[in-house]
C-alpha atoms as a PDB file:
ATOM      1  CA  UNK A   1       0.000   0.000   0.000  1.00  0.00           C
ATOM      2  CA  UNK A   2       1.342   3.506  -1.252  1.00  0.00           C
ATOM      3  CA  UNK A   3       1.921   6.084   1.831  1.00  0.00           C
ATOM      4  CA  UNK A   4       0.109   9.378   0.572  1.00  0.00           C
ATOM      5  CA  UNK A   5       2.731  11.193   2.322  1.00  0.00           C
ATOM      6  CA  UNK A   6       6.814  11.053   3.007  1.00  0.00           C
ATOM      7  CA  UNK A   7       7.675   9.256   6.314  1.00  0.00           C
ATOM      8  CA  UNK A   8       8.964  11.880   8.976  1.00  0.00           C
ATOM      9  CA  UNK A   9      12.601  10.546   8.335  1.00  0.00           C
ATOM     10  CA  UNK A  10      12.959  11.535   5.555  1.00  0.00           C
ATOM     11  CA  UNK A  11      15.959  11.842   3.534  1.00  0.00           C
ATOM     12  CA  UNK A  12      17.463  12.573   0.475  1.00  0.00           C
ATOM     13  CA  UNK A  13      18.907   9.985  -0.160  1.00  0.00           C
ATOM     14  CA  UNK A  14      16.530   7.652   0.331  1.00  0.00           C
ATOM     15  CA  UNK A  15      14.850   8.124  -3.210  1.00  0.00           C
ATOM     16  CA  UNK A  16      18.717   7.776  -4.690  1.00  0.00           C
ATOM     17  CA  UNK A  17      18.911   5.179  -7.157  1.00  0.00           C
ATOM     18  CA  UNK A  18      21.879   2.909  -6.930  1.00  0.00           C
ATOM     19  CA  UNK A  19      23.481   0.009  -9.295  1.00  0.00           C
ATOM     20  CA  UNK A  20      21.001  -1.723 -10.914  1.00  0.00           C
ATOM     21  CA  UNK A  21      17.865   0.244  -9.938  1.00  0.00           C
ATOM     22  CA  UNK A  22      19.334   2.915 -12.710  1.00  0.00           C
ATOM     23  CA  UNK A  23      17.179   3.031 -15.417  1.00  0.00           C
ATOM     24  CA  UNK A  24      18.342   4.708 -17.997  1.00  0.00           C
ATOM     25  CA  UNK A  25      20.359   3.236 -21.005  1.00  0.00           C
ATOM     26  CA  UNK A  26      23.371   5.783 -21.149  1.00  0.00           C
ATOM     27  CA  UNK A  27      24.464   7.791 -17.923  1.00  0.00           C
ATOM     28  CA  UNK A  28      27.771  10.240 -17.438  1.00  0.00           C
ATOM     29  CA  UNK A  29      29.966   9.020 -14.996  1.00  0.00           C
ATOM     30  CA  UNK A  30      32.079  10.705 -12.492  1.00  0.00           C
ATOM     31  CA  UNK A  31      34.835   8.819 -10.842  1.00  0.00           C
ATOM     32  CA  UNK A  32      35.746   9.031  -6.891  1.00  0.00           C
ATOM     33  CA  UNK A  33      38.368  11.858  -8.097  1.00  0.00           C
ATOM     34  CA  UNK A  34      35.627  14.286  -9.881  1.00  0.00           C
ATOM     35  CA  UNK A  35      37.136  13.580 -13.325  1.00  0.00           C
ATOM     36  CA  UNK A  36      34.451  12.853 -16.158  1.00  0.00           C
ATOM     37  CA  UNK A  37      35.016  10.128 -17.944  1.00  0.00           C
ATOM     38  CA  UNK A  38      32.064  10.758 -20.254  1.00  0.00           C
ATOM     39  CA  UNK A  39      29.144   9.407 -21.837  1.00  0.00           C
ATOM     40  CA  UNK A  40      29.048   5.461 -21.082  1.00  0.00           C
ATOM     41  CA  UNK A  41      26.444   2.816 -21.343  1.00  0.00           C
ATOM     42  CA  UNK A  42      24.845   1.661 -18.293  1.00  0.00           C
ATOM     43  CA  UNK A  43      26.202  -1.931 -18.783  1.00  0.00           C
ATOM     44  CA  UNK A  44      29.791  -0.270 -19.629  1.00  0.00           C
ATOM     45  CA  UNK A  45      29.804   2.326 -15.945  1.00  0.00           C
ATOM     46  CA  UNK A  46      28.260  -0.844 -13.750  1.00  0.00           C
ATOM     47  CA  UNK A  47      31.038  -2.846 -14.978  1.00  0.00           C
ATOM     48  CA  UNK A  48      33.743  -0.118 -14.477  1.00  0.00           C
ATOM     49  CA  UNK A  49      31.711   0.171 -10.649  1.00  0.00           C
ATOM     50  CA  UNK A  50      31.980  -3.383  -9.856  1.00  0.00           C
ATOM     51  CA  UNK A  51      36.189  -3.655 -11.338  1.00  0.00           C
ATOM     52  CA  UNK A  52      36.684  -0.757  -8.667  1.00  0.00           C
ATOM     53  CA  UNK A  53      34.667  -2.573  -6.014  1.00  0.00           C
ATOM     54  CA  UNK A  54      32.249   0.466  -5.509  1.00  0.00           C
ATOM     55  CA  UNK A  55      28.862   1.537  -6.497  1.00  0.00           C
ATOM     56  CA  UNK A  56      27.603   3.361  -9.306  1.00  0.00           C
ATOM     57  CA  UNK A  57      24.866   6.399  -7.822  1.00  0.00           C
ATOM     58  CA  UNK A  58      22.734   8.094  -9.793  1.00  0.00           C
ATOM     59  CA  UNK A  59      23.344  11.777  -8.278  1.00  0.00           C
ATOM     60  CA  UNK A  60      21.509  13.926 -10.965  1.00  0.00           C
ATOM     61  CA  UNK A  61      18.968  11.731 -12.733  1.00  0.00           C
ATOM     62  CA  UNK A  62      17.321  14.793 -14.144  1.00  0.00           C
ATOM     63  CA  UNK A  63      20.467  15.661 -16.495  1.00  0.00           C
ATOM     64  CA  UNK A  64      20.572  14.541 -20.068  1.00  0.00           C
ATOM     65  CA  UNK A  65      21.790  11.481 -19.899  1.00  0.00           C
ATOM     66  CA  UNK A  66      21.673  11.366 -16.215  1.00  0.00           C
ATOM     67  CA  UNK A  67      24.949  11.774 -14.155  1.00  0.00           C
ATOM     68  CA  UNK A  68      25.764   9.002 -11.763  1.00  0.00           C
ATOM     69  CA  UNK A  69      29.178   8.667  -9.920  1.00  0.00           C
ATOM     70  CA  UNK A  70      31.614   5.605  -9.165  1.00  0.00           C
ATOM     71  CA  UNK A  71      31.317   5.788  -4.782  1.00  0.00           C
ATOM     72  CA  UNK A  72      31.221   3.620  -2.112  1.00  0.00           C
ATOM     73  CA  UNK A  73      27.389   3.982  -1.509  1.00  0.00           C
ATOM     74  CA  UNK A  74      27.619   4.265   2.428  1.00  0.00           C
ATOM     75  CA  UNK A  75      30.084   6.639   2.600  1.00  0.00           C
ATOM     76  CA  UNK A  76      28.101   8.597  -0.352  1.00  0.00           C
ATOM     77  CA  UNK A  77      25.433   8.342   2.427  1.00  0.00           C
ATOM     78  CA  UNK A  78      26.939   9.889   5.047  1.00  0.00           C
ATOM     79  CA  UNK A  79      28.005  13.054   3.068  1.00  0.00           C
ATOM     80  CA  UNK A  80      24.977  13.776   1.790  1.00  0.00           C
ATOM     81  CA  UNK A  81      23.487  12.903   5.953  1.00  0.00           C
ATOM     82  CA  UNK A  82      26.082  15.645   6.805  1.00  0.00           C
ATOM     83  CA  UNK A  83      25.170  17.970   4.205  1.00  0.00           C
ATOM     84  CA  UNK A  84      21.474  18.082   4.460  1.00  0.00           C
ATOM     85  CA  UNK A  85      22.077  18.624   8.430  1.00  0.00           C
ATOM     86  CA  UNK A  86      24.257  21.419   7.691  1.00  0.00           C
ATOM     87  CA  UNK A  87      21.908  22.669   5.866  1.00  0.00           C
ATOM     88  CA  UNK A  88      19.410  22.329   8.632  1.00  0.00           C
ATOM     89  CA  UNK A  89      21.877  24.528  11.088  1.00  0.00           C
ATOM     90  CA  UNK A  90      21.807  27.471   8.583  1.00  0.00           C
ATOM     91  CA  UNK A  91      18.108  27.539   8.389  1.00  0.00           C
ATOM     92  CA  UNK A  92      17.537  27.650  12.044  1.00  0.00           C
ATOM     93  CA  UNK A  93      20.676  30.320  12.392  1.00  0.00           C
ATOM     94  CA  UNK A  94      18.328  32.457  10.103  1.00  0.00           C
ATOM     95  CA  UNK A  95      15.504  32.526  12.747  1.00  0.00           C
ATOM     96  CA  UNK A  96      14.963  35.593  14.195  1.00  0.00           C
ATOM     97  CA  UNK A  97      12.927  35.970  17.572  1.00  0.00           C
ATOM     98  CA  UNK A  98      11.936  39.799  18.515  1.00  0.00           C
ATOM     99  CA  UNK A  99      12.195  40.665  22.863  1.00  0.00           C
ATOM    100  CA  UNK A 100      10.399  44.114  23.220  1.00  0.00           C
ATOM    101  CA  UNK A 101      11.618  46.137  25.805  1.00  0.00           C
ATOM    102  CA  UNK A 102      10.374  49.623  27.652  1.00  0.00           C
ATOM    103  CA  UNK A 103      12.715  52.667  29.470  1.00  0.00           C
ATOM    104  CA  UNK A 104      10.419  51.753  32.320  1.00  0.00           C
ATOM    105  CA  UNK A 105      10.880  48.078  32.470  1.00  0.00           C
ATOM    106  CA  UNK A 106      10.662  46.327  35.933  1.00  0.00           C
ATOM    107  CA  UNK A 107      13.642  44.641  36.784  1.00  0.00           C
ATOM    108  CA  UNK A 108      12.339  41.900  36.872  1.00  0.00           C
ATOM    109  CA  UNK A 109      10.889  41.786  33.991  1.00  0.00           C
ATOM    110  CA  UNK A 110      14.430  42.585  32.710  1.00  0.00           C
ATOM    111  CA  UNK A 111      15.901  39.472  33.808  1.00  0.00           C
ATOM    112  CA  UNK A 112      12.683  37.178  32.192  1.00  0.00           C
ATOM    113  CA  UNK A 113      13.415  38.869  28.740  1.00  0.00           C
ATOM    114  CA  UNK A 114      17.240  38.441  29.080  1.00  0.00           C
ATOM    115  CA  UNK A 115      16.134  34.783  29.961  1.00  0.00           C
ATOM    116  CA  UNK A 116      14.277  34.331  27.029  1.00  0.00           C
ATOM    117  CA  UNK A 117      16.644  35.829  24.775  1.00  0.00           C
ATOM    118  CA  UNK A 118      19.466  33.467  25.724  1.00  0.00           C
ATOM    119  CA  UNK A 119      17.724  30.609  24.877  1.00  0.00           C
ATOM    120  CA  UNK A 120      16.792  32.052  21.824  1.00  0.00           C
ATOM    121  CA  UNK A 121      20.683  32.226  21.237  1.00  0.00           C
ATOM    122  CA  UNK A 122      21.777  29.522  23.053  1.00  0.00           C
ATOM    123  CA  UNK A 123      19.448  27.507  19.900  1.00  0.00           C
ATOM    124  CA  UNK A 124      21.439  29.289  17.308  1.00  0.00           C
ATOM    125  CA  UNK A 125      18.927  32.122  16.742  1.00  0.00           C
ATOM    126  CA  UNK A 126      18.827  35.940  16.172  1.00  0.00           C
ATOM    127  CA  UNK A 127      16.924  38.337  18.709  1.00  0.00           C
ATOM    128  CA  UNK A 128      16.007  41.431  17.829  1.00  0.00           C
ATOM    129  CA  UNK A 129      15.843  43.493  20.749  1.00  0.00           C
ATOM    130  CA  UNK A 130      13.384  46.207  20.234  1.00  0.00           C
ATOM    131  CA  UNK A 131      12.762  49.663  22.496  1.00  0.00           C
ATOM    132  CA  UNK A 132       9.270  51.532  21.752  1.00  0.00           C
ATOM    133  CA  UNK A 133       8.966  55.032  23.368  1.00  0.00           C
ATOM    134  CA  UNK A 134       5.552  56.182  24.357  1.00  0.00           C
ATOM    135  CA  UNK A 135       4.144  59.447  25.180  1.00  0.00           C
ATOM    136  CA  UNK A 136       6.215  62.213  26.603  1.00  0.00           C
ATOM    137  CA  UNK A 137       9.391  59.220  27.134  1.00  0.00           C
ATOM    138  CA  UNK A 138      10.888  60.531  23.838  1.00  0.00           C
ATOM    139  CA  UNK A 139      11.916  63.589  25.830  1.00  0.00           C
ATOM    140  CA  UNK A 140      14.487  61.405  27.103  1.00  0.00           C
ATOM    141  CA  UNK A 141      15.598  58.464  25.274  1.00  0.00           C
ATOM    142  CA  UNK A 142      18.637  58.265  27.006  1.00  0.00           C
ATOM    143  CA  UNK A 143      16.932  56.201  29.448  1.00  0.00           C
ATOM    144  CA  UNK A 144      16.132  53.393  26.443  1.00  0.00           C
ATOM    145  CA  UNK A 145      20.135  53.216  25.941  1.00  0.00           C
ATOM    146  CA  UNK A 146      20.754  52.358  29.240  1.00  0.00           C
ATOM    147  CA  UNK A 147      18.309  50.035  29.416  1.00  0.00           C
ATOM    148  CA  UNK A 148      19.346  48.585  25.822  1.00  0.00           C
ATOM    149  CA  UNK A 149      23.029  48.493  27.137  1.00  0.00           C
ATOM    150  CA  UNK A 150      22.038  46.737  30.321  1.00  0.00           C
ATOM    151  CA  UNK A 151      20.577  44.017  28.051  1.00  0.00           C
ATOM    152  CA  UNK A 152      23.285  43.539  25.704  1.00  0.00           C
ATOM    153  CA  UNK A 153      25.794  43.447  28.869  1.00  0.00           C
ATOM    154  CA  UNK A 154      23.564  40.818  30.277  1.00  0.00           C
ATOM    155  CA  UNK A 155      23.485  38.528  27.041  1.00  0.00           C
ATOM    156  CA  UNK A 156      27.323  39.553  26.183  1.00  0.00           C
ATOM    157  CA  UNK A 157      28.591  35.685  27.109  1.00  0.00           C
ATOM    158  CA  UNK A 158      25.962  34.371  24.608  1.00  0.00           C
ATOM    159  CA  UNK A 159      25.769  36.871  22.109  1.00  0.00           C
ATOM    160  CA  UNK A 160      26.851  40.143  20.133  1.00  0.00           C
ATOM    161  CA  UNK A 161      25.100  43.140  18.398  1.00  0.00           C
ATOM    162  CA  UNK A 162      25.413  43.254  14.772  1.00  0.00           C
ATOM    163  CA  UNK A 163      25.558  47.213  15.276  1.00  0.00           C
ATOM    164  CA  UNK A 164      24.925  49.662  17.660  1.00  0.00           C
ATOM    165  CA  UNK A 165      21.662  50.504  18.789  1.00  0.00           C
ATOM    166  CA  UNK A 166      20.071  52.441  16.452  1.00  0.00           C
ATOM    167  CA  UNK A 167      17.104  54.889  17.540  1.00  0.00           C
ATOM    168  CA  UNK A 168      14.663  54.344  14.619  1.00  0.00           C
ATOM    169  CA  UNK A 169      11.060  56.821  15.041  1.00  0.00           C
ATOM    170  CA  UNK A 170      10.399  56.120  18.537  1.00  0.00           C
ATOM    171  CA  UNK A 171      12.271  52.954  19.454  1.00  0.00           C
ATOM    172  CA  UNK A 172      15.794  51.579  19.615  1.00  0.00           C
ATOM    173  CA  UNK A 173      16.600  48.739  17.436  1.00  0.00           C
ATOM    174  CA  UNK A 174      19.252  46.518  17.562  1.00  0.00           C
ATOM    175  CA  UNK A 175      19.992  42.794  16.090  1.00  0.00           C
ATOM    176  CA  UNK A 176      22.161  40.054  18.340  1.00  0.00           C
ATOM    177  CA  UNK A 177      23.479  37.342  16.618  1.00  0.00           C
ATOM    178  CA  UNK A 178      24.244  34.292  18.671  1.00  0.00           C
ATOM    179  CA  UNK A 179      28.968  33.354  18.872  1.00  0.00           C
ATOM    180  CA  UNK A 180      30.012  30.211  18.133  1.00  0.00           C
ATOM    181  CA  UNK A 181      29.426  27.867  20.303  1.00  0.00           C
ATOM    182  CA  UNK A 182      33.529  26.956  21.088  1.00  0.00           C
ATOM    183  CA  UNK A 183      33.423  30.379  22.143  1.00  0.00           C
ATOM    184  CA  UNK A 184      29.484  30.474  23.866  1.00  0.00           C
ATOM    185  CA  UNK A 185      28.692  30.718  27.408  1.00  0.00           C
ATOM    186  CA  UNK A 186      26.866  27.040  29.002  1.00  0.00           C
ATOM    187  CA  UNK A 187      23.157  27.315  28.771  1.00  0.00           C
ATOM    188  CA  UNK A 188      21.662  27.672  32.134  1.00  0.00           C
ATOM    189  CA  UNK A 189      19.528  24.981  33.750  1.00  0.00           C
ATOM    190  CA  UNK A 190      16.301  26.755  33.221  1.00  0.00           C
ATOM    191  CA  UNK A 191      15.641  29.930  32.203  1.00  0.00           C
ATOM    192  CA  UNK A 192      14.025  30.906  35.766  1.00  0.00           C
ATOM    193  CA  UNK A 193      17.156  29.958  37.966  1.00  0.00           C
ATOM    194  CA  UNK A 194      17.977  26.811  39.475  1.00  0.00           C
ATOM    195  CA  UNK A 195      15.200  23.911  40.362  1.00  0.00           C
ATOM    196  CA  UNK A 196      13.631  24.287  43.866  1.00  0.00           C
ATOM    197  CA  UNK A 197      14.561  21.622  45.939  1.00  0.00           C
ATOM    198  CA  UNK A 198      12.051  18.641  46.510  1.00  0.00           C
ATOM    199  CA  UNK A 199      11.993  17.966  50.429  1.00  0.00           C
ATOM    200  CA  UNK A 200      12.989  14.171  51.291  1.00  0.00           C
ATOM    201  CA  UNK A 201       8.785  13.153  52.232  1.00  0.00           C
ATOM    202  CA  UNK A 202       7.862  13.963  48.342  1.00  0.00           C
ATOM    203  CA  UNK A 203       9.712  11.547  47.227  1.00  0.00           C
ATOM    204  CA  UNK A 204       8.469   8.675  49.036  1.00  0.00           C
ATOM    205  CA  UNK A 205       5.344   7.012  47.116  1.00  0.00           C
ATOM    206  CA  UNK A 206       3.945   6.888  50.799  1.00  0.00           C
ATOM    207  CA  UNK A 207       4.203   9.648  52.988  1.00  0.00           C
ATOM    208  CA  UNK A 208       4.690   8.176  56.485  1.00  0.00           C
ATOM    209  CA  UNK A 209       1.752   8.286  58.585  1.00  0.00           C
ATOM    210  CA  UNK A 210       1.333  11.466  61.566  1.00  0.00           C
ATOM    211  CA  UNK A 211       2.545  10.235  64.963  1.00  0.00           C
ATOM    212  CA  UNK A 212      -0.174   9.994  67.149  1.00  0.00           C
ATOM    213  CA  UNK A 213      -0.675  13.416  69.221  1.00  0.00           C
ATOM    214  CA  UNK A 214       1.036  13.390  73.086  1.00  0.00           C
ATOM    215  CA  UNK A 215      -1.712  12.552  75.876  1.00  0.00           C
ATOM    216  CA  UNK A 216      -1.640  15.803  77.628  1.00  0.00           C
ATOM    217  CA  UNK A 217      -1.614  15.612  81.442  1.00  0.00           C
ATOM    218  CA  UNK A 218      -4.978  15.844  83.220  1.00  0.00           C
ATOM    219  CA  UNK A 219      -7.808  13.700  84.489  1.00  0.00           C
ATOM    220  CA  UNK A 220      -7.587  10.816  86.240  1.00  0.00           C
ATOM    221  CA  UNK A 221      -4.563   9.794  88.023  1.00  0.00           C
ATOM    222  CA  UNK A 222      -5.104   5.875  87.978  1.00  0.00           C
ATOM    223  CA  UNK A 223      -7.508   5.535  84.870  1.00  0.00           C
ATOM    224  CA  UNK A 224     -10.626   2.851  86.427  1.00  0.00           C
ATOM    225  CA  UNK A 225     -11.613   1.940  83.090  1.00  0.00           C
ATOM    226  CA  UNK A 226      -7.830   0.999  81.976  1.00  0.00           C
ATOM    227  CA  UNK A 227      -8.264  -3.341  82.706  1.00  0.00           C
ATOM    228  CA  UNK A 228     -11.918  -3.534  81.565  1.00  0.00           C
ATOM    229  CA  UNK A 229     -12.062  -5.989  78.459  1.00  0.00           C
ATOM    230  CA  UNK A 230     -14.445  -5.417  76.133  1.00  0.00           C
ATOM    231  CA  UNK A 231     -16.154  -9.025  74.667  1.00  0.00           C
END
């Protein structure tokens, strides 16, 4: 039964078509050195593939004739794994996640956006940090460039403006991009601080049973009804 749509590992080279599964009649082969040796039968390049104890790959079958090279197919494989993850890593460097920011910004609410931002960078992504002035606050935007350089000095170990802040109509604008990661800051634990400790009794399945409250002193001396047995 045909699957209606790819399986979620999917590859490249999964559709490549190897040896005998070639189908056309002529191909141009490349050898394991990139030299062309020209237009050759398919009989004629499987033959010069199996003398060499490789594989022949098809790796353009849309060219006229189709363009297959003489490779060890597994280690064909794994370049082409390698490049497509590659690939991968540029896309997601391209990602660009805003944090907005205000001249009046709690401190707290400092640290959560500096939190934020460094695990935007800390996943290879841009942040575009982003000031908006309201109101009478443009009378004094140096107050946004402190708070703009207070940011970027908190997020220096994980990343670096690609200029300085620029003020744009009425905010300040300015784009990190994340260093390499030989040269990046460890990602904290969690983005809030360390874990709160879990006290000893949660992690029993059972919590053990209250001791029984301390008779308090009082009432009769010599209790009478101590010895009766009840039947």
């Amino acid at each position: 039964m045909s699957r209606p749509f790819a399986p979620r590992n999917f590859s490249s080279v999964s559709f490549v078509r190897v040896n005998g599964k070639i189908r056309a009649r002529e191909v141009r082969v490349i050898d394991a050195n990139d030299k062309n040796l020209g237009v050759l039968s398919l009989n004629d390049a499987l033959a010069l593939a199996r003398q060499q104890g490789v594989d022949l790959v098809e790796i353009s079958p849309t060219a006229t004739p189709p363009v297959c090279r003489i490779v060890d197919f597994g280690k064909f494989r794994y370049e082409r794994a390698k490049k497509d993850k590659d690939s991968k890593k540029h896309q997601h460097a391209s990602t660009v996640k805003e944090v907005q920011l205000s001249p009046r910004i709690d401190p707290h609410d400092l640290g959560i956006k500096v939190s934020h931002a460094i695990d935007f960078l800390c996943g290879d992504m841009k942040v575009k940090v982003a000031l908006k002035f309201r109101g009478r606050e443009m009378a004094h935007t140096e107050f946004g460039f402190q708070v703009i350089r207070k940011f970027l000095d908190e997020i220096a170990p994980y990343g670096h403006p690609d200029f300085e802040p620029k003020l744009i109509g009425r905010g300040i604008n300015v784009m990190v991009s994340p260093l390499p990661r030989n040269k990046r800051a460890k990602k904290p634990l969690t983005s809030e601080g360390a874990p709160a400790l879990v006290p000893a009794a949660a992690n029993n399945s059972r919590s053990p049973l209250p001791a029984p409250p301390e008779q308090k002193s009082g009432g009769f001396t010599n209790n009478p009804f101590a010895n009766i047995e009840v039947k």
